[in-house]
PDB file of N, CA and C in Angstrom:
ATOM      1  N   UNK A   1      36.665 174.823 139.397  1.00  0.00           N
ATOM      2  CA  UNK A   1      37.664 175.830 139.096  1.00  0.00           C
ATOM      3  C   UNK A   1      37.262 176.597 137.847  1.00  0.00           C
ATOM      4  N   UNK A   2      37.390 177.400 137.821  1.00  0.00           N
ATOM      5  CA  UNK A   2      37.203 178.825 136.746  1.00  0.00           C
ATOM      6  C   UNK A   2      38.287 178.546 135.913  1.00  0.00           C
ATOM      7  N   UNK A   3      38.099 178.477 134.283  1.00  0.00           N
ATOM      8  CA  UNK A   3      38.789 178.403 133.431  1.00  0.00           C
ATOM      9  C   UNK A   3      39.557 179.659 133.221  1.00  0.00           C
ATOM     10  N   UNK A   4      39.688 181.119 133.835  1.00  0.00           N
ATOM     11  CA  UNK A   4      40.188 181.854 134.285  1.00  0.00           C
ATOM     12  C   UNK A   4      41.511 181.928 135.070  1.00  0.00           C
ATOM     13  N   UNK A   5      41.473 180.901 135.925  1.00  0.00           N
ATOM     14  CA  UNK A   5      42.268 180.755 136.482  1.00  0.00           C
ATOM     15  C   UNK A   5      43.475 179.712 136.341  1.00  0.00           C
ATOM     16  N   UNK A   6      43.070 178.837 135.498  1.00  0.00           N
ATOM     17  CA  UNK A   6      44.321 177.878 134.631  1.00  0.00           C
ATOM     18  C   UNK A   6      45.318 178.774 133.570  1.00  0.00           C
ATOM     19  N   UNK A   7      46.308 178.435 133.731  1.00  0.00           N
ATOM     20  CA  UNK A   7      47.243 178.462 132.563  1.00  0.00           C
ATOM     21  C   UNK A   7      47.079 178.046 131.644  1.00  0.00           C
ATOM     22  N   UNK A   8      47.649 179.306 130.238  1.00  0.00           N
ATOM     23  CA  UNK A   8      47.572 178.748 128.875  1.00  0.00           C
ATOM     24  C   UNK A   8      48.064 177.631 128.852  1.00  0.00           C
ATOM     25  N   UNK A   9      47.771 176.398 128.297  1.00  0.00           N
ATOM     26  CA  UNK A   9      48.595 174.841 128.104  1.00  0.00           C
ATOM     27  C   UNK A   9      49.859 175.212 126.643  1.00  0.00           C
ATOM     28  N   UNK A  10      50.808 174.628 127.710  1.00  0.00           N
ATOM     29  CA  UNK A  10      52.414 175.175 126.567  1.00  0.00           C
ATOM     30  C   UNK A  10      52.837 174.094 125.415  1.00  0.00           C
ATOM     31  N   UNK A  11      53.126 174.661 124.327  1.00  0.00           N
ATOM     32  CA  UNK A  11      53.327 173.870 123.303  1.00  0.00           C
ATOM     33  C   UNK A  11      54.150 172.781 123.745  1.00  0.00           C
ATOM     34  N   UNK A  12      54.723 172.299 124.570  1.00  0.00           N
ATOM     35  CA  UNK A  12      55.276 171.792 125.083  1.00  0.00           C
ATOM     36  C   UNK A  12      56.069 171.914 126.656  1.00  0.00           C
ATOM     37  N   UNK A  13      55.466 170.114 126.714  1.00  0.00           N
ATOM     38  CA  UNK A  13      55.365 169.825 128.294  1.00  0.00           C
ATOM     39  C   UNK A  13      55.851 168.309 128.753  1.00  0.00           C
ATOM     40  N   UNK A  14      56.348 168.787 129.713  1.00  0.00           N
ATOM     41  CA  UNK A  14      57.095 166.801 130.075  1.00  0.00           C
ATOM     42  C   UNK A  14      56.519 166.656 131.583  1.00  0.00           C
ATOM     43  N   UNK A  15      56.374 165.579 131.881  1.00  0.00           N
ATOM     44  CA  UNK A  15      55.913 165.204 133.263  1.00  0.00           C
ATOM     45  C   UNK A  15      57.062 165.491 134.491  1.00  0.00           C
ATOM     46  N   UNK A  16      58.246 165.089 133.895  1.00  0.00           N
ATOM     47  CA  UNK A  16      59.344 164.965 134.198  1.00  0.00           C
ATOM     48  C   UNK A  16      59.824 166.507 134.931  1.00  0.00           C
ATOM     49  N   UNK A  17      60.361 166.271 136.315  1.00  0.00           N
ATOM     50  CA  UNK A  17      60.130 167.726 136.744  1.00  0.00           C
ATOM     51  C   UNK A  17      62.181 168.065 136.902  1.00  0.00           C
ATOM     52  N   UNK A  18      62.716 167.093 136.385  1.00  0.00           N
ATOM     53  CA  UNK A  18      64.084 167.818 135.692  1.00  0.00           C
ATOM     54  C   UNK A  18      64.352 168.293 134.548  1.00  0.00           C
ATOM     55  N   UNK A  19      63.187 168.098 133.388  1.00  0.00           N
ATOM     56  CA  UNK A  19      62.687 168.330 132.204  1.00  0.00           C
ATOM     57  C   UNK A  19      62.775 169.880 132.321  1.00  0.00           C
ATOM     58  N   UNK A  20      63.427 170.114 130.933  1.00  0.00           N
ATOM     59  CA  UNK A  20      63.074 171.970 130.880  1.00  0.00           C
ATOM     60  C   UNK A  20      61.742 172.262 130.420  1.00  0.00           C
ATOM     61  N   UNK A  21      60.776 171.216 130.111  1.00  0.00           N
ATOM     62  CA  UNK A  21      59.726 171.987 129.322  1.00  0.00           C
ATOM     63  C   UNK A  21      58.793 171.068 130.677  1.00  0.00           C
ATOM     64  N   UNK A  22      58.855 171.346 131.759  1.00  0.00           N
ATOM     65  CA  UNK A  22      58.307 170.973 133.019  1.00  0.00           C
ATOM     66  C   UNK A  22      57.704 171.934 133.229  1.00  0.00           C
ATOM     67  N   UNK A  23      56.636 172.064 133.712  1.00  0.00           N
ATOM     68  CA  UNK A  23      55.567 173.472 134.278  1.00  0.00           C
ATOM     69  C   UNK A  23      54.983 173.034 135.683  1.00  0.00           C
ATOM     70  N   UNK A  24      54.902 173.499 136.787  1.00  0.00           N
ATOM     71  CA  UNK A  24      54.450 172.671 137.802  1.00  0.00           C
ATOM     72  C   UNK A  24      52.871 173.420 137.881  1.00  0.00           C
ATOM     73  N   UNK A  25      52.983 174.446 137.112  1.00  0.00           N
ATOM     74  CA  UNK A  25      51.508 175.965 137.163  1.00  0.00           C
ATOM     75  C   UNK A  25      50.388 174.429 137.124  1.00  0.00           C
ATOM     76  N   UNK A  26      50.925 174.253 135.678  1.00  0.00           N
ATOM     77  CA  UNK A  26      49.791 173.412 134.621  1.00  0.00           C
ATOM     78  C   UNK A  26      49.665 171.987 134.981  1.00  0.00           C
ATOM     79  N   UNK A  27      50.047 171.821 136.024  1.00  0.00           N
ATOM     80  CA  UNK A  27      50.038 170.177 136.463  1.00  0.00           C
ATOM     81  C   UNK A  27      49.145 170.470 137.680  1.00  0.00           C
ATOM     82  N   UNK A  28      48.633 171.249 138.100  1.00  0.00           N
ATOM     83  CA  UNK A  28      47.531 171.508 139.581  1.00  0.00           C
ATOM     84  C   UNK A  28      46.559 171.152 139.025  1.00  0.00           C
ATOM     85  N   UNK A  29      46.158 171.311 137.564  1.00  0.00           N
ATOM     86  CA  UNK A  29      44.895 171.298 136.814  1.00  0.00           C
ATOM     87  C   UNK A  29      45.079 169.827 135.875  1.00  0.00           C
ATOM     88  N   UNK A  30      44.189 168.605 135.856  1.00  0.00           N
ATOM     89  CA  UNK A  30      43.713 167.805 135.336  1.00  0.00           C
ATOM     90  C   UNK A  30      44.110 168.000 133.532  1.00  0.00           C
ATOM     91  N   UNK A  31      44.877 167.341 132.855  1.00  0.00           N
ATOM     92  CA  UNK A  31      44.783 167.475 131.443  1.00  0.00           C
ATOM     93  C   UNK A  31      44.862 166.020 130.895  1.00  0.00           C
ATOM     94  N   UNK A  32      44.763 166.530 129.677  1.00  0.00           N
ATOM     95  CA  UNK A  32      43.736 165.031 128.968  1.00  0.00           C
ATOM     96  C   UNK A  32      44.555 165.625 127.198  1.00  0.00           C
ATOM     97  N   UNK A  33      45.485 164.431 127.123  1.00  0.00           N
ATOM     98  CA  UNK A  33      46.125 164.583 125.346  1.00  0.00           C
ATOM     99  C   UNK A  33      45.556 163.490 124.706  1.00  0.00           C
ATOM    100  N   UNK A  34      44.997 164.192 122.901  1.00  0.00           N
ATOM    101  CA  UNK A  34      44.428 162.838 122.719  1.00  0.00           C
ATOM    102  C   UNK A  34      45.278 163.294 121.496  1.00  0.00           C
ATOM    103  N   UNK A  35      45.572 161.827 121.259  1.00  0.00           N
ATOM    104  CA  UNK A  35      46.988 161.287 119.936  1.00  0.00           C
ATOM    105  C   UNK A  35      46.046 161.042 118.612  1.00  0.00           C
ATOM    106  N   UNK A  36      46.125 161.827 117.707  1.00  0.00           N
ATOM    107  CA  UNK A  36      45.025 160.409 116.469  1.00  0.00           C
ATOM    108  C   UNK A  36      43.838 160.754 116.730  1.00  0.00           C
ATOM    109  N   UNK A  37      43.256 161.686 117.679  1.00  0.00           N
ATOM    110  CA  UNK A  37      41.919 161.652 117.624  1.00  0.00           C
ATOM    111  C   UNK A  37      41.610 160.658 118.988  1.00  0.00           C
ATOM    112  N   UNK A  38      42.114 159.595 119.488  1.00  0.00           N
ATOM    113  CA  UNK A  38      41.892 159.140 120.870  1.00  0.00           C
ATOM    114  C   UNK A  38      43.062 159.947 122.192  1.00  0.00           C
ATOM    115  N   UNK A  39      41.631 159.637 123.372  1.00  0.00           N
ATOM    116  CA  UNK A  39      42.513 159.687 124.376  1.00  0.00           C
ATOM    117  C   UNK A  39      43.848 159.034 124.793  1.00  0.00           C
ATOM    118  N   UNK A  40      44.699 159.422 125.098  1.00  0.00           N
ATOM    119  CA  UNK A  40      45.821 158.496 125.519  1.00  0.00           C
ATOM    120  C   UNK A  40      45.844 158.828 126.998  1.00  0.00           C
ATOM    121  N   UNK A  41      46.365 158.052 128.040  1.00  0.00           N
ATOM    122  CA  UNK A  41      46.817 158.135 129.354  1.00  0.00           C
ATOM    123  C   UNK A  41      48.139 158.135 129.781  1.00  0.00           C
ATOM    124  N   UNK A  42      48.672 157.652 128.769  1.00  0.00           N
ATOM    125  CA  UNK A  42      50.221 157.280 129.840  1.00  0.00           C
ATOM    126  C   UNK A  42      50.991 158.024 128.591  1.00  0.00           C
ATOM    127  N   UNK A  43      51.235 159.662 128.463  1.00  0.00           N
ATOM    128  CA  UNK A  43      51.786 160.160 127.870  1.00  0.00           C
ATOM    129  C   UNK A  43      52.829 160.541 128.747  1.00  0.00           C
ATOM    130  N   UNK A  44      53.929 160.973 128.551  1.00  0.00           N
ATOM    131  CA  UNK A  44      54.994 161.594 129.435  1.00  0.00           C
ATOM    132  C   UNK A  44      55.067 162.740 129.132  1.00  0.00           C
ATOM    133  N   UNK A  45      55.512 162.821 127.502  1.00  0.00           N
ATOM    134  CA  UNK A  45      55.810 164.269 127.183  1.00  0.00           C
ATOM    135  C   UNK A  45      55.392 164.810 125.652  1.00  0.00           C
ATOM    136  N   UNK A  46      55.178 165.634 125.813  1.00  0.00           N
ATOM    137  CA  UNK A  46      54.360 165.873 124.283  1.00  0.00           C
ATOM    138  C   UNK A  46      54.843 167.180 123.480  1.00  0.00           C
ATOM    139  N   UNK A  47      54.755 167.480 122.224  1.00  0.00           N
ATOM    140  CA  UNK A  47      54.552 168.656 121.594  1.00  0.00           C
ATOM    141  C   UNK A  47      53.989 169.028 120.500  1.00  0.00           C
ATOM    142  N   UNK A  48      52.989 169.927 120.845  1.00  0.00           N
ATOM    143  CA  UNK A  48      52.336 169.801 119.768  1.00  0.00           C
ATOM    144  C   UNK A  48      52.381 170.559 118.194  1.00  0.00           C
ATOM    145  N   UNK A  49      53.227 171.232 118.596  1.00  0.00           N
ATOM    146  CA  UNK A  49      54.016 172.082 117.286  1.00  0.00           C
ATOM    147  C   UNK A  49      54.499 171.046 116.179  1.00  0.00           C
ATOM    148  N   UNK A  50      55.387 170.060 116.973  1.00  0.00           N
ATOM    149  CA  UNK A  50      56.417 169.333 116.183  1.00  0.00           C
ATOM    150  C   UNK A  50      54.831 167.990 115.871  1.00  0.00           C
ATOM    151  N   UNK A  51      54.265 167.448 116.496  1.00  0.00           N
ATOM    152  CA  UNK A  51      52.940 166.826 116.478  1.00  0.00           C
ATOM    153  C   UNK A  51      53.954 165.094 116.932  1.00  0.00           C
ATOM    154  N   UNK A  52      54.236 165.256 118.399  1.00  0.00           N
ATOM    155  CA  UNK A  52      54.824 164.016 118.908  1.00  0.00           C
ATOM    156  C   UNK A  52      54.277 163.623 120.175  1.00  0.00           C
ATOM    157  N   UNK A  53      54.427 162.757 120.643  1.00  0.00           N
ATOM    158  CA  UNK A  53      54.097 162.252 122.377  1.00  0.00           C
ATOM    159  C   UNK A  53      55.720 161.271 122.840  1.00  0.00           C
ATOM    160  N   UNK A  54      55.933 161.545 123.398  1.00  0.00           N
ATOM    161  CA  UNK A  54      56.599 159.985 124.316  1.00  0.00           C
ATOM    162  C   UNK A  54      55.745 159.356 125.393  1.00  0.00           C
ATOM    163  N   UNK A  55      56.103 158.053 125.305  1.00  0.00           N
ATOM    164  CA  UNK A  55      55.182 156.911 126.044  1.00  0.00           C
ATOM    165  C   UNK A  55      56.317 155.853 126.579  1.00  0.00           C
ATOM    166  N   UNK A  56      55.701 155.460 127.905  1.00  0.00           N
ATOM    167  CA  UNK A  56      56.539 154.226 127.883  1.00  0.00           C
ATOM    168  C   UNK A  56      56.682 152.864 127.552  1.00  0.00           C
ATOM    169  N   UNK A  57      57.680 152.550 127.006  1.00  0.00           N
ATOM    170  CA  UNK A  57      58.275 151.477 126.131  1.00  0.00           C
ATOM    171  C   UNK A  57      58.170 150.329 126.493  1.00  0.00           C
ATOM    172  N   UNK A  58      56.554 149.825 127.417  1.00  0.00           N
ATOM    173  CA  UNK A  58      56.727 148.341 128.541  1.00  0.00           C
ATOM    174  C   UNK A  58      57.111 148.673 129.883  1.00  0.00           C
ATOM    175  N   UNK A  59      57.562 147.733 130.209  1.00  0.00           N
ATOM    176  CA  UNK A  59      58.440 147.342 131.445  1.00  0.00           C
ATOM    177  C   UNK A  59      59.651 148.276 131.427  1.00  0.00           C
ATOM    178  N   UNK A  60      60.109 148.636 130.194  1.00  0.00           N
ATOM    179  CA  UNK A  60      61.467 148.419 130.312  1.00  0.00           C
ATOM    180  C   UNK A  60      61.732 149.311 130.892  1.00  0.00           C
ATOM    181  N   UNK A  61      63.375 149.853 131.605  1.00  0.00           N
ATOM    182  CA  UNK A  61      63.830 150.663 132.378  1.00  0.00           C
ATOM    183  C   UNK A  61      65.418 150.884 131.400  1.00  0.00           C
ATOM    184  N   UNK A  62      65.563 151.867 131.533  1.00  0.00           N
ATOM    185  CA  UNK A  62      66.975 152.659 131.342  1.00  0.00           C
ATOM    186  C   UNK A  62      67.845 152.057 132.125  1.00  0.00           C
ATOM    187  N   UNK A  63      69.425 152.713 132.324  1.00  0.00           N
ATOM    188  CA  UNK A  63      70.404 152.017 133.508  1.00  0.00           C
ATOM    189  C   UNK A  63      70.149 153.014 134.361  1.00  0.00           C
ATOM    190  N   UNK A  64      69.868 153.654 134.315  1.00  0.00           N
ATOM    191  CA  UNK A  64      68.809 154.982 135.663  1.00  0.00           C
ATOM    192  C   UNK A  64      67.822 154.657 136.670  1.00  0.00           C
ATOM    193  N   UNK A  65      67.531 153.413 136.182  1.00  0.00           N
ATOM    194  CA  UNK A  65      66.009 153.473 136.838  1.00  0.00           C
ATOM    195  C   UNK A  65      64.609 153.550 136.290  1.00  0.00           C
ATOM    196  N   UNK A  66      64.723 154.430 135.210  1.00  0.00           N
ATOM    197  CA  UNK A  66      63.472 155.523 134.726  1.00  0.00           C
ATOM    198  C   UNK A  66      62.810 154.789 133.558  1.00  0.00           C
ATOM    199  N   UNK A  67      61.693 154.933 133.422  1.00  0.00           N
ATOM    200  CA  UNK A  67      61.202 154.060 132.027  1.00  0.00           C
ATOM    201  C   UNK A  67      61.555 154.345 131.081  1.00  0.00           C
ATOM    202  N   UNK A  68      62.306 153.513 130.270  1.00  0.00           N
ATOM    203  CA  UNK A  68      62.066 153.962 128.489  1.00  0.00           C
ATOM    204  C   UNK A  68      61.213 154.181 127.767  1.00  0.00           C
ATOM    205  N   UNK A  69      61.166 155.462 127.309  1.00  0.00           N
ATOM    206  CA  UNK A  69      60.518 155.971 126.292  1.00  0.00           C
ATOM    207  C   UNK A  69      60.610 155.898 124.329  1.00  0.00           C
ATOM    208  N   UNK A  70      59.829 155.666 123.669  1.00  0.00           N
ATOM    209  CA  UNK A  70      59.713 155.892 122.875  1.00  0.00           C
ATOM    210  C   UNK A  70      58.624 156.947 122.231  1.00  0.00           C
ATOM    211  N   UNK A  71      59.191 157.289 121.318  1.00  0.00           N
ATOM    212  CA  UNK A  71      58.310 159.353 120.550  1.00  0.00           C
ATOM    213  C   UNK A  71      57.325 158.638 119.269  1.00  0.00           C
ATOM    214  N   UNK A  72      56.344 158.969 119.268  1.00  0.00           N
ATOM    215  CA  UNK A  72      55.251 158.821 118.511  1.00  0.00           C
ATOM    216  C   UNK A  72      54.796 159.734 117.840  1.00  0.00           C
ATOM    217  N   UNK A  73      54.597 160.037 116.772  1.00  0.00           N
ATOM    218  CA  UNK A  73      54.324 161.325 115.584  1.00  0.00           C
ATOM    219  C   UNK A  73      53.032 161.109 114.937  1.00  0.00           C
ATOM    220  N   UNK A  74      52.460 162.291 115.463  1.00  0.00           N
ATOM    221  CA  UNK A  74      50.721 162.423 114.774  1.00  0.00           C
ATOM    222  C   UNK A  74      50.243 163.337 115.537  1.00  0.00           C
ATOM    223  N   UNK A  75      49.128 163.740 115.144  1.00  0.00           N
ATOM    224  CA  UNK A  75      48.465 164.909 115.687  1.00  0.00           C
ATOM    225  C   UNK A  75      48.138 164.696 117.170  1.00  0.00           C
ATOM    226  N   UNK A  76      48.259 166.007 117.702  1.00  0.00           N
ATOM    227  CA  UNK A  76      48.386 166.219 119.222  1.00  0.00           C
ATOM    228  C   UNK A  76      47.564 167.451 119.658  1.00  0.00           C
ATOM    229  N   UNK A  77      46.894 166.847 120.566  1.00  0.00           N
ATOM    230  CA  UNK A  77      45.594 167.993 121.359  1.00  0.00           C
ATOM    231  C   UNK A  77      45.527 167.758 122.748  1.00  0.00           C
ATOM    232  N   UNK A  78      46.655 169.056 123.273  1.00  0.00           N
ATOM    233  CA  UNK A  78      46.204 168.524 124.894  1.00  0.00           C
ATOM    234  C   UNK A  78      44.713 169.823 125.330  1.00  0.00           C
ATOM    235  N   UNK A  79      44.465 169.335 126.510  1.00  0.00           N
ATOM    236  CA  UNK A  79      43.350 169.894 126.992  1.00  0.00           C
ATOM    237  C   UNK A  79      43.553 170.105 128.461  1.00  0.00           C
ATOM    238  N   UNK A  80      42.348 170.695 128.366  1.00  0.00           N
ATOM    239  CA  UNK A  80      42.075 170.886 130.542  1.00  0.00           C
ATOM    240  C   UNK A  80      40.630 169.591 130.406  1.00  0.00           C
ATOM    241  N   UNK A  81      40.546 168.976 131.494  1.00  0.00           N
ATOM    242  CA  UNK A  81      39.571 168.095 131.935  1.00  0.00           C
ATOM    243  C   UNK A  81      38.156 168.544 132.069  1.00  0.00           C
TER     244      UNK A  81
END
């Protein structure tokens, strides 16, 4: 794919597709956030203005269903793959 053809990556983005800062453009294309200077994988939602990630919290689950998250603060660099 032609780097042409991806979307600018938005200061903020959630996996979560009831999420307002949900993009479905920028999810066709492979991205890669690294926290601290490492890769991370199991980010949910990030911003990099404010310089946070959420991750999930274990096992654990909400009374929803949905994993608990906890927000992590430090420098944030998402990318295309």
């Amino acid at each position: 794919m032609n780097d042409t053809t991806r979307p600018e990556l938005p200061d903020h983005l959630s996996i979560d597709p009831r999420n307002a800062a949900y993009n479905a453009a920028v999810f066709q294309h492979d991205i890669g956030i690294k926290f601290n200077g490492k890769e991370r994988f199991d980010v949910e939602e990030y911003c990099v203005s404010e310089g946070w990630i959420k991750v999930p919290a274990g096992k654990t689950l909400d009374r929803k269903g949905r994993a608990l998250l906890i927000k992590l603060k430090g420098q944030v660099e998402a990318f295309y793959k």
